[in-house]
Protein backbone atom coordinates (compact mmCIF):
# COMPACT_ATOMS: atom_id res chain seq x y z
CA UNK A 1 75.58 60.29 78.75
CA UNK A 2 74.29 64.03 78.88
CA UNK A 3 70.93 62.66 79.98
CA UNK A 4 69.12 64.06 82.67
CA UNK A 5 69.29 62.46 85.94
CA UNK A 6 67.51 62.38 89.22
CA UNK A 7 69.90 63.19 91.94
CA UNK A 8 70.04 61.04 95.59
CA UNK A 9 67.49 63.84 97.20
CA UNK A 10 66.14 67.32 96.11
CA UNK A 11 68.49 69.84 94.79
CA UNK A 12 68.62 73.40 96.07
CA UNK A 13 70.51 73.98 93.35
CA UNK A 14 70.85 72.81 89.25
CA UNK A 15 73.06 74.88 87.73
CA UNK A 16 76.64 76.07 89.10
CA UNK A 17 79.01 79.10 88.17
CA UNK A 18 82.65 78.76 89.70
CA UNK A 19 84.22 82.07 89.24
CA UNK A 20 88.02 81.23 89.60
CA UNK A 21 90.06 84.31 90.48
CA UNK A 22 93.35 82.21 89.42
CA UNK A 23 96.83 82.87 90.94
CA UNK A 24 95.21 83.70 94.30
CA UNK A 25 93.86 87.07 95.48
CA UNK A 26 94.16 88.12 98.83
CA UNK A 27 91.57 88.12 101.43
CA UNK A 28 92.78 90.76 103.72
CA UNK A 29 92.68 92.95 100.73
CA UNK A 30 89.39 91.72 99.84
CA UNK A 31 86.91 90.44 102.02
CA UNK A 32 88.47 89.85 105.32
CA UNK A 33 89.14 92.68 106.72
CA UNK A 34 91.92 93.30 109.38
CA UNK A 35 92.31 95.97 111.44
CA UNK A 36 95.29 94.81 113.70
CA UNK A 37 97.09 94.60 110.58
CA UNK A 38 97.08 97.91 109.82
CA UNK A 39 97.96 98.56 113.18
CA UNK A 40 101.34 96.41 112.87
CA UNK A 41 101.53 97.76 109.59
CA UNK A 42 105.72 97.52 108.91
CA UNK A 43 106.33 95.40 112.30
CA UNK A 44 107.08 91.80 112.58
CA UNK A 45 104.01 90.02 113.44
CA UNK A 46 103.61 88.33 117.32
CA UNK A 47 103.46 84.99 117.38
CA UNK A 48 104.64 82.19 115.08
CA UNK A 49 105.51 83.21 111.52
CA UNK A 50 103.95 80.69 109.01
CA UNK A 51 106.02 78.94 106.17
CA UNK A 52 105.08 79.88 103.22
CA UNK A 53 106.31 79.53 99.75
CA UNK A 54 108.76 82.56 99.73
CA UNK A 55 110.78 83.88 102.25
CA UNK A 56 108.01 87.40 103.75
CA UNK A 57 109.01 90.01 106.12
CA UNK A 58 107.00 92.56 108.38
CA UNK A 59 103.09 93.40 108.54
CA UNK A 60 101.61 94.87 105.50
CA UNK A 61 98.66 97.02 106.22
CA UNK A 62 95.96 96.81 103.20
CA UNK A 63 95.77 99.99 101.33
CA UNK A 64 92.37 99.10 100.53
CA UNK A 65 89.52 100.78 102.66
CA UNK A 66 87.13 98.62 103.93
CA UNK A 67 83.18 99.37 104.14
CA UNK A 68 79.79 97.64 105.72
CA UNK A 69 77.52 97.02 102.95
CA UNK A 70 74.13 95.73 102.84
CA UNK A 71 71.57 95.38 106.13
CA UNK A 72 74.24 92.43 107.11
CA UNK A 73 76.75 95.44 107.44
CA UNK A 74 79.66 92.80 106.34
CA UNK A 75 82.14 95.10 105.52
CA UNK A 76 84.26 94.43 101.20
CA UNK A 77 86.82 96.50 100.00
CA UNK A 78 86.47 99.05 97.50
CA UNK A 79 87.91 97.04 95.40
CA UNK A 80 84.67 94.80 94.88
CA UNK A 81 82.28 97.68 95.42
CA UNK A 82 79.34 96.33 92.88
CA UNK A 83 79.95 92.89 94.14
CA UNK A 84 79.59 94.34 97.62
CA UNK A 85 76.25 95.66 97.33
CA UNK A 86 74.70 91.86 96.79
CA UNK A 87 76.15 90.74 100.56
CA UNK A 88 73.29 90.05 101.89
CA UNK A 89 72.47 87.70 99.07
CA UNK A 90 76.49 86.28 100.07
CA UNK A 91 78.33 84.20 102.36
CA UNK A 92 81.41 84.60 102.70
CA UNK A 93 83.76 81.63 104.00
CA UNK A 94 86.56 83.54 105.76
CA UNK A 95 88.44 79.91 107.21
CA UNK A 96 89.35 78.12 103.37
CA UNK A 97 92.34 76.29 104.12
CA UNK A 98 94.39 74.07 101.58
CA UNK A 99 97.73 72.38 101.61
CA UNK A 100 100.88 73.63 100.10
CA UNK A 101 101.69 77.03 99.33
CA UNK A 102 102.23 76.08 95.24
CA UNK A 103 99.45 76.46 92.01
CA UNK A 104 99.36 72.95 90.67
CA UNK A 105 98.32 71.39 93.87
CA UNK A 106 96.57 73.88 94.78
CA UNK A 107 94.96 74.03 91.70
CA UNK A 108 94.09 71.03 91.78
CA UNK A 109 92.86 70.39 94.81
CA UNK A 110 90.69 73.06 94.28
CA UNK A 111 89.46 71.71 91.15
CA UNK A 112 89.42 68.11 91.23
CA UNK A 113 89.71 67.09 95.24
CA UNK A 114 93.32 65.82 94.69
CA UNK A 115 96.62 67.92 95.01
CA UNK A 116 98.50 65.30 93.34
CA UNK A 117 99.48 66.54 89.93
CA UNK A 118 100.58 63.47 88.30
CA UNK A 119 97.49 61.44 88.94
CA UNK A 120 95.05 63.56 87.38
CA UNK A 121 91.84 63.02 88.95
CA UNK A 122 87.99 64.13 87.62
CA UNK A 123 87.49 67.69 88.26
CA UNK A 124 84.14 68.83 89.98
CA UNK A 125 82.34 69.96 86.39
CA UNK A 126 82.83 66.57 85.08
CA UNK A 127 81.67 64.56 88.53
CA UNK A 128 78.40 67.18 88.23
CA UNK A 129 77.69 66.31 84.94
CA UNK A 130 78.76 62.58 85.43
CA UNK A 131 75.77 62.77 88.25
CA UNK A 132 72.95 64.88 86.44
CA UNK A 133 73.74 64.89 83.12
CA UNK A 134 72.12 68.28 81.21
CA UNK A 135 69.33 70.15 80.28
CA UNK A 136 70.14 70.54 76.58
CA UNK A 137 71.23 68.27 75.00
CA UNK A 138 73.07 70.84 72.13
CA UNK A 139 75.53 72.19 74.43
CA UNK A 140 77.97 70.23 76.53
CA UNK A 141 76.96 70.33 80.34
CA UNK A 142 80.46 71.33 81.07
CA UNK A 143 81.78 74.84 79.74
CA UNK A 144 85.05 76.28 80.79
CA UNK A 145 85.58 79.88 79.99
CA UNK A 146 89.36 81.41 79.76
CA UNK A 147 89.98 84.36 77.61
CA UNK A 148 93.85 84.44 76.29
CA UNK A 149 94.44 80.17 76.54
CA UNK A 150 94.93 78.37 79.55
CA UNK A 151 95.56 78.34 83.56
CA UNK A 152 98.31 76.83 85.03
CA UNK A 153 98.58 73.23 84.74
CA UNK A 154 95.99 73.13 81.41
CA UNK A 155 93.37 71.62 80.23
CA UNK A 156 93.43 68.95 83.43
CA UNK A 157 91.85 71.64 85.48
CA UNK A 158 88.24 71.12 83.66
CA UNK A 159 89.50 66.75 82.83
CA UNK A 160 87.26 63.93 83.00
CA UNK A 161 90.37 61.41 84.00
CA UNK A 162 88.53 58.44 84.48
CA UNK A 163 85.16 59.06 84.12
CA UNK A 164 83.86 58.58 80.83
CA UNK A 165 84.94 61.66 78.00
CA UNK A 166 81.72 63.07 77.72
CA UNK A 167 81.75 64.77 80.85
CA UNK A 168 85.11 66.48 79.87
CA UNK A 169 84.52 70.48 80.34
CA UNK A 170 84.63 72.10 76.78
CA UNK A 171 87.51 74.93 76.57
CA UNK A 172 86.31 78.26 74.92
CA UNK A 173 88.72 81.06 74.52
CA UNK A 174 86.16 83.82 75.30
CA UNK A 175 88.87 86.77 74.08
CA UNK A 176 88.08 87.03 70.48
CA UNK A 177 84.81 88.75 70.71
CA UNK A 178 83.25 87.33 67.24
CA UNK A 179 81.48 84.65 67.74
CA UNK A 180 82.23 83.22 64.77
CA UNK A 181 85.81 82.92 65.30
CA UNK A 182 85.12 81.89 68.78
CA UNK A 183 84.24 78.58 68.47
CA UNK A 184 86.65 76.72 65.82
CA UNK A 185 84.67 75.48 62.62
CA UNK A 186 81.28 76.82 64.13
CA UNK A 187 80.65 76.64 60.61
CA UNK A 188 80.44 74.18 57.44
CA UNK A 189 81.11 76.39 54.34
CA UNK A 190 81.55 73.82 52.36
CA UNK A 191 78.17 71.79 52.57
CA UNK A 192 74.62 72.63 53.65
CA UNK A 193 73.73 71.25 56.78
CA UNK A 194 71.28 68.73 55.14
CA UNK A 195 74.46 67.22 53.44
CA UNK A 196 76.48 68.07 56.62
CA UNK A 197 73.80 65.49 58.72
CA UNK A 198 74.10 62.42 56.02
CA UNK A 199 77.67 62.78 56.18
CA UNK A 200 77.60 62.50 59.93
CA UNK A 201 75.05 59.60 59.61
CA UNK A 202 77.07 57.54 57.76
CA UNK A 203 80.11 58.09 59.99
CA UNK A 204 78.82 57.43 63.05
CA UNK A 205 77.43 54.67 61.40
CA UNK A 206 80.62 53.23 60.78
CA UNK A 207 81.66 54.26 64.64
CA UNK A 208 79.05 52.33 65.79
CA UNK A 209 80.17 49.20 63.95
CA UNK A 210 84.10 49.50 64.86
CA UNK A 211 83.16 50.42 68.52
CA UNK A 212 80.89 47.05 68.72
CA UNK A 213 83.75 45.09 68.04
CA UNK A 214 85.85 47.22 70.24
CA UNK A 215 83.60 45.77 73.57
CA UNK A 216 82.48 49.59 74.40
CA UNK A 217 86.00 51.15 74.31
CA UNK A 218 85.40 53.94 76.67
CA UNK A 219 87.63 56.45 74.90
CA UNK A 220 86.31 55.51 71.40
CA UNK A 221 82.95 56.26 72.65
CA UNK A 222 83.92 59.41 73.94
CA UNK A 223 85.24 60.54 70.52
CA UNK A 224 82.03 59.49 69.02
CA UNK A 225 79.99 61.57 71.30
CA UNK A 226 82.05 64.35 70.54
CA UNK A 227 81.36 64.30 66.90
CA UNK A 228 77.86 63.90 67.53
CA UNK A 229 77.97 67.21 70.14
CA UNK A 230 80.33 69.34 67.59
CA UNK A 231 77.44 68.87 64.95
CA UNK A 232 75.05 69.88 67.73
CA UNK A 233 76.66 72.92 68.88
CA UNK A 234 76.60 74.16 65.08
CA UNK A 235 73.10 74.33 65.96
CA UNK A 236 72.71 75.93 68.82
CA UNK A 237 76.03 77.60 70.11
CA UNK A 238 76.13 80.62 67.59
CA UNK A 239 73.04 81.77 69.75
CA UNK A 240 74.33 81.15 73.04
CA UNK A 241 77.80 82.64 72.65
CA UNK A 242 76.60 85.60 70.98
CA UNK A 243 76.12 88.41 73.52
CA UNK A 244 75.01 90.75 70.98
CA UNK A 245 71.48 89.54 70.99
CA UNK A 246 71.45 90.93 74.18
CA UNK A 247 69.47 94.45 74.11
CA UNK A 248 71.87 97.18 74.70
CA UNK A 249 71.03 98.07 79.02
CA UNK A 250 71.78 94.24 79.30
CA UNK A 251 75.44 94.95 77.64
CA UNK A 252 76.09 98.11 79.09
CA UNK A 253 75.01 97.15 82.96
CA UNK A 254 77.98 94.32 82.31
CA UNK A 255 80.10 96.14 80.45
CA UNK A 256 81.62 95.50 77.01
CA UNK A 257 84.68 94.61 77.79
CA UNK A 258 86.17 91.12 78.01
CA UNK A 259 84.97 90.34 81.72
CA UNK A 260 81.89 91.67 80.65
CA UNK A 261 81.15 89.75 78.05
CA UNK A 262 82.02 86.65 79.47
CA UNK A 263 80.01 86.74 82.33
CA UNK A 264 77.34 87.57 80.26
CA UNK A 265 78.07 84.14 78.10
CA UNK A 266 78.11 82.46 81.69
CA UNK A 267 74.02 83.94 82.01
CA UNK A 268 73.28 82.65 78.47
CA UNK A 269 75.11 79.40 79.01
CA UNK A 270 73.42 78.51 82.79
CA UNK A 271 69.49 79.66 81.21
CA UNK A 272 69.70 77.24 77.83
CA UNK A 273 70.49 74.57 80.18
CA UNK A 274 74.39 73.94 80.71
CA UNK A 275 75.07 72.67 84.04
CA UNK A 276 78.37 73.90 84.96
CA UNK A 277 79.89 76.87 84.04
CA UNK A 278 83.83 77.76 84.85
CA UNK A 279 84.61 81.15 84.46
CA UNK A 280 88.83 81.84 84.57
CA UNK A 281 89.84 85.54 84.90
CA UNK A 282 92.74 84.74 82.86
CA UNK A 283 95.46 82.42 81.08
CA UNK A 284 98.13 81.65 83.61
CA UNK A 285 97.81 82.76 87.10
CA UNK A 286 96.87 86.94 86.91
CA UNK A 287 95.64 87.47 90.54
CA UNK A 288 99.02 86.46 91.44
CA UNK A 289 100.17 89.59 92.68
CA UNK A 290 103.87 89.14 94.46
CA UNK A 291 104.69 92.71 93.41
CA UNK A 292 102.56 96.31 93.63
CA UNK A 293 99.48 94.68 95.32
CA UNK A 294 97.81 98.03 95.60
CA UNK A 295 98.53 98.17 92.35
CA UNK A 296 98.07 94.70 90.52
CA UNK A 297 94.70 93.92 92.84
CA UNK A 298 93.40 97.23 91.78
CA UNK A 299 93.76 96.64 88.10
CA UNK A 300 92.35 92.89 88.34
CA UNK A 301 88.85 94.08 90.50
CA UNK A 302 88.40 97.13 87.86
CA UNK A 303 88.59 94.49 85.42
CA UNK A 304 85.82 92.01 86.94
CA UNK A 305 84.21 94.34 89.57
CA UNK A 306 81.13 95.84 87.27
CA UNK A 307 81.05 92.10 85.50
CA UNK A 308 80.62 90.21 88.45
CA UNK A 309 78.23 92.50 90.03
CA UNK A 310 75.93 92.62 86.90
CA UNK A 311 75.63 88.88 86.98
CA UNK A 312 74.23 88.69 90.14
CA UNK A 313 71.39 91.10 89.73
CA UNK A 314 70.79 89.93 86.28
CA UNK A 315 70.72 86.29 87.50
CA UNK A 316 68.35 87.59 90.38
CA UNK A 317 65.90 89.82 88.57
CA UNK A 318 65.56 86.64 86.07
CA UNK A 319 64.72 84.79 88.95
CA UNK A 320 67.39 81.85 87.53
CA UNK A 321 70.02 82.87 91.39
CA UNK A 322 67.42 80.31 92.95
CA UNK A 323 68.69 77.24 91.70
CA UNK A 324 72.21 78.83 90.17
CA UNK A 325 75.20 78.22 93.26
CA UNK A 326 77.80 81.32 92.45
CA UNK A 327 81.14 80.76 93.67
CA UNK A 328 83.88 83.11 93.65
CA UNK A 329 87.71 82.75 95.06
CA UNK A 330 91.21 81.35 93.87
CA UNK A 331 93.06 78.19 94.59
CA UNK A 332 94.59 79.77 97.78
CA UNK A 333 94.96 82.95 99.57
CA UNK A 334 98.11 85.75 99.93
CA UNK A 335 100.34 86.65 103.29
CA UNK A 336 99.44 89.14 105.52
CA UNK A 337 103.31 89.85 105.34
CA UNK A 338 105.28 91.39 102.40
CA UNK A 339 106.93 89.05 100.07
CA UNK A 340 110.79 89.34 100.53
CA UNK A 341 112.97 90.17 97.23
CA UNK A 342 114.52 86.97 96.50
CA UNK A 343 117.88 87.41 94.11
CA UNK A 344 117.34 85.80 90.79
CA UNK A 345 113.90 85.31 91.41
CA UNK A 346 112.10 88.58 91.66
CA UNK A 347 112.24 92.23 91.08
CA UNK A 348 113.26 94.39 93.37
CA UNK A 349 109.90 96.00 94.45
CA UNK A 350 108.68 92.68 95.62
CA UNK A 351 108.15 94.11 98.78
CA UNK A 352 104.87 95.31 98.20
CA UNK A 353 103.45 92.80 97.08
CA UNK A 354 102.10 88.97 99.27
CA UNK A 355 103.08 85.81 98.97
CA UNK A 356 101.35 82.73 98.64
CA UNK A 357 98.84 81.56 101.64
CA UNK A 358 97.12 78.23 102.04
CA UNK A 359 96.95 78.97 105.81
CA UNK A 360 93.58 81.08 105.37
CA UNK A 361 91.93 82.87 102.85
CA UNK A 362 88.34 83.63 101.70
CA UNK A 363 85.76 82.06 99.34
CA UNK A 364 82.31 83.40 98.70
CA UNK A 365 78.97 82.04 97.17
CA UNK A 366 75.82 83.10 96.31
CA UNK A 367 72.59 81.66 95.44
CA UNK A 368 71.50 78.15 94.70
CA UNK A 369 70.42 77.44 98.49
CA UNK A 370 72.99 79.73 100.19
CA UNK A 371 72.12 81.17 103.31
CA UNK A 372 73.20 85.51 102.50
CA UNK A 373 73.93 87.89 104.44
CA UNK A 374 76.10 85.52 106.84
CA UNK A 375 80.31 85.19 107.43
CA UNK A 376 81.44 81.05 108.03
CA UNK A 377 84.41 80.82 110.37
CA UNK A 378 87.33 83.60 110.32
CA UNK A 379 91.15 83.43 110.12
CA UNK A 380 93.70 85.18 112.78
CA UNK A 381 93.56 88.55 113.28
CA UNK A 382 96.18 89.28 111.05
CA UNK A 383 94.47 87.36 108.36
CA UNK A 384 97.40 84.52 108.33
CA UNK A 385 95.62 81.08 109.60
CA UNK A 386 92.32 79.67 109.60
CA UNK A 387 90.79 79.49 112.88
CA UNK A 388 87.36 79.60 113.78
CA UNK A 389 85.68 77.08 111.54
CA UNK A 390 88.33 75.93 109.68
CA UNK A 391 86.96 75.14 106.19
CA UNK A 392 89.00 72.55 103.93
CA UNK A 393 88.45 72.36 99.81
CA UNK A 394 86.86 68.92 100.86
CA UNK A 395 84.07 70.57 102.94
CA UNK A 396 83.01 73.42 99.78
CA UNK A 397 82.95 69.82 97.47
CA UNK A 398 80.50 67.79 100.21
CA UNK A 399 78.45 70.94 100.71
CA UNK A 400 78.58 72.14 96.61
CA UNK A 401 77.54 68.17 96.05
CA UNK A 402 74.52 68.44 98.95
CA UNK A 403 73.19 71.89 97.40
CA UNK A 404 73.10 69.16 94.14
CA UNK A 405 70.78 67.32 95.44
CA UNK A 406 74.03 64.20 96.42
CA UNK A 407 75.47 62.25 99.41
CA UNK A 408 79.11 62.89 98.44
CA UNK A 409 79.91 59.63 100.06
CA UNK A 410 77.67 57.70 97.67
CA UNK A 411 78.77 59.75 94.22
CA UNK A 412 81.52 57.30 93.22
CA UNK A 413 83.09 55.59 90.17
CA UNK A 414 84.22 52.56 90.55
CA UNK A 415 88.16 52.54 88.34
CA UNK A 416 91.40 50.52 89.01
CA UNK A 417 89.15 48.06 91.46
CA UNK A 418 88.19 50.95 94.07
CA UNK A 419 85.08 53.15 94.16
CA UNK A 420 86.72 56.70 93.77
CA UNK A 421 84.76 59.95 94.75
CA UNK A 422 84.97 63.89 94.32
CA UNK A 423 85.79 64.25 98.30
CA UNK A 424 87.95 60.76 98.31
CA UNK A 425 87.62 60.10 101.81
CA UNK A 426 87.03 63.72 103.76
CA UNK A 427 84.41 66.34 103.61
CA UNK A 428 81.76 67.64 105.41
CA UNK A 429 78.87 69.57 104.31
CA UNK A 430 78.49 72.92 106.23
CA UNK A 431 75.01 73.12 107.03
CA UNK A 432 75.36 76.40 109.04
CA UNK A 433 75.85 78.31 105.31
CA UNK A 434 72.53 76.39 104.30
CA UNK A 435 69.29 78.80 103.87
């Protein structure tokens, strides 16, 4: 199943890293920048008020300065300042829309096309690997990086559903830094791996005979595969998790801390071959800041700001940003307004911090056929709703799908008597953000 395969026309890009700032950071604090804001900073806003999740109050100025970076000039907060200085290899999607102010469907929408939680629904790593299998066979194709457990809603953010197991995304808790604790069994101490191999020869031997009189049980073969990979990444995954090999100007322009070293396992990961690459900032939701937004935000960036940065210039001085899409943003955006205490429900300094937005908010890629240096569509100018160019979780699938090298329309599954696809039956590829 990991096979490679030849996608429906030539790929801009093979490899992808989603950088998912869960819980949902805010654009106007971020990269959207809005002046009018500050000027209505602690008046109501003109104009209709939005629903949103939580009950939100007056304007809410960012106190974030904003700068123009790069020979584009598009202007990033200081709170992404390393990230900044690669705009002009960027673009930044200012009109991402989605559907309900609330992380599970948000979630994923974001990550498998459907907001329904109780159906769960392939997510995008396992419909990319589904269509071009991997470049090494030792790893899976699928890897999805979350230090401290798991987001909201689990493991079905990175679930196969439907599609055959194989293309399941592989969990690794990336916050013990020891590599040999962070992978579970990496290693046999009990046998050598020449005894390890016969042992594992004679069971899937005996696999192999149950599952032929099991008429290709799609689950059973799953499990079979996964044996088969486990043994595999014995072989190969103590190199590719272990950042140490990495000479020490590698470590230090990431940083050796936990952001660090995770987006440095993302590098080593995306070069040996693995296709798609999820990178969480965090169990839960972190980025979820409905109190002290100056204060949360600011915390969160300093965490990722130097990691993020690094990856970009060490994918691009490696020459692998080419044919590696880099994709950065949560599963929706954050008011414009200030969140409202609600009694029972939150403390009483809620007020400075945003609510949930699925109105507008910002998403940003890089590399792997990208156009940089360029802004898609914009929101109001207080940041609230999408408006020019409004961009729908749907349209980053077609156009993530095209930069593949696939007709979304045509890279389907056929389950439960219907042909089922990533973008179900929207999406349009933005060309404009095409180089």
């Amino acid at each position: 199943p990991f096979a490679p395969k030849q996608p429906h026309f030539p790929a801009r890009a093979k490899h992808v890293i989603h950088l998912f700032a869960n819980g949902g950071p805010s654009q106007v604090d971020t990269f959207d920048p809005k002046p009018m804001l500050t000027k209505y900073h602690g008046q109501q806003l003109p104009g209709e008020h939005l629903k949103t999740e939580r009950q939100t109050g007056a304007a809410m100025g960012s106190p974030f300065a904003f700068r123009k970076y790069g020979q584009s000039g598009i202007e990033v907060s200081d709170l992404f300042q390393n990230v900044a200085r690669h705009v002009d290899d960027m673009c930044i999607v200012r009109s991402m829309h989605a559907l309900v102010p609330n992380h599970e469907p948000s979630l994923m929408l974001m990550n498998s096309g459907a907001e329904r939680v109780s159906i769960v629904r392939p997510s995008v790593g396992a419909w990319v690997t589904y269509g071009l299998g991997t470049e090494n066979q030792n790893l899976p194709g699928f890897v999805a990086l979350c230090p401290g457990g798991v987001p909201i809603v689990e493991t079905q953010n990175w679930r196969s559903a439907f599609l055959p197991g194989a293309y399941q995304g592989t969990h690794i808790d990336t916050k013990e830094p020891d590599v040999t604790k962070l992978i579970a069994n990496l290693k046999n101490t009990s046998l050598t791996q020449e005894l390890q191999r016969g042992q594992l020869d004679l069971i899937q031997a005996l696999n192999q005979k149950h599952l032929a009189t099991r008429q290709g049980d799609p689950e059973l073969e799953a499990r079979i595969q996964s044996y088969e990979l486990a043994y595999r990444m014995q072989m190969e995954a103590t190199d590719a998790f272990d950042v140490e090999r990495e000479p020490d100007h590698i470590r230090d322009l990431y940083g050796r801390d936990l952001q660090g070293r995770q987006m440095l396992i993302a590098r080593r990961l995306i070069e040996r071959g693995v296709r798609f690459v999820q990178v969480w900032h965090g169990a839960g939701q972190p980025w979820d800041s409905h109190n002290q937004i100056e204060k949360e935000h600011g915390r969160l960036a300093k965490e990722c700001d130097q990691a993020i940065g690094a990856l970009l210039t060490d994918l691009k001085q490696r020459g692998l940003l080419e044919d590696t899409l880099v994709m950065w943003g949560g599963e929706f955006g954050r008011t414009p307004t200030v969140e409202l205490p609600t009694p029972g429900a939150n403390a009483p300094d809620t007020k400075l911090g945003r609510d949930h937005n699925h109105h507008g908010f910002t998403m940003w890629f890089a590399g792997g056929g990208v156009k940089g240096g360029t802004i898609h569509g914009s929101t109001d100018e207080f940041g609230f709703r999408a408006q020019e160019n409004p961009t729908s979780v749907h349209d980053i699938h077609a156009t993530l799908l095209h930069l593949l090298g696939f007709d979304h329309t045509h890279l389907t599954f056929r389950y439960a008597g219907r042909d089922f696809r990533l973008t179900d039956v929207y999406g349009e590829v933005l060309h404009s953000i095409l180089a």
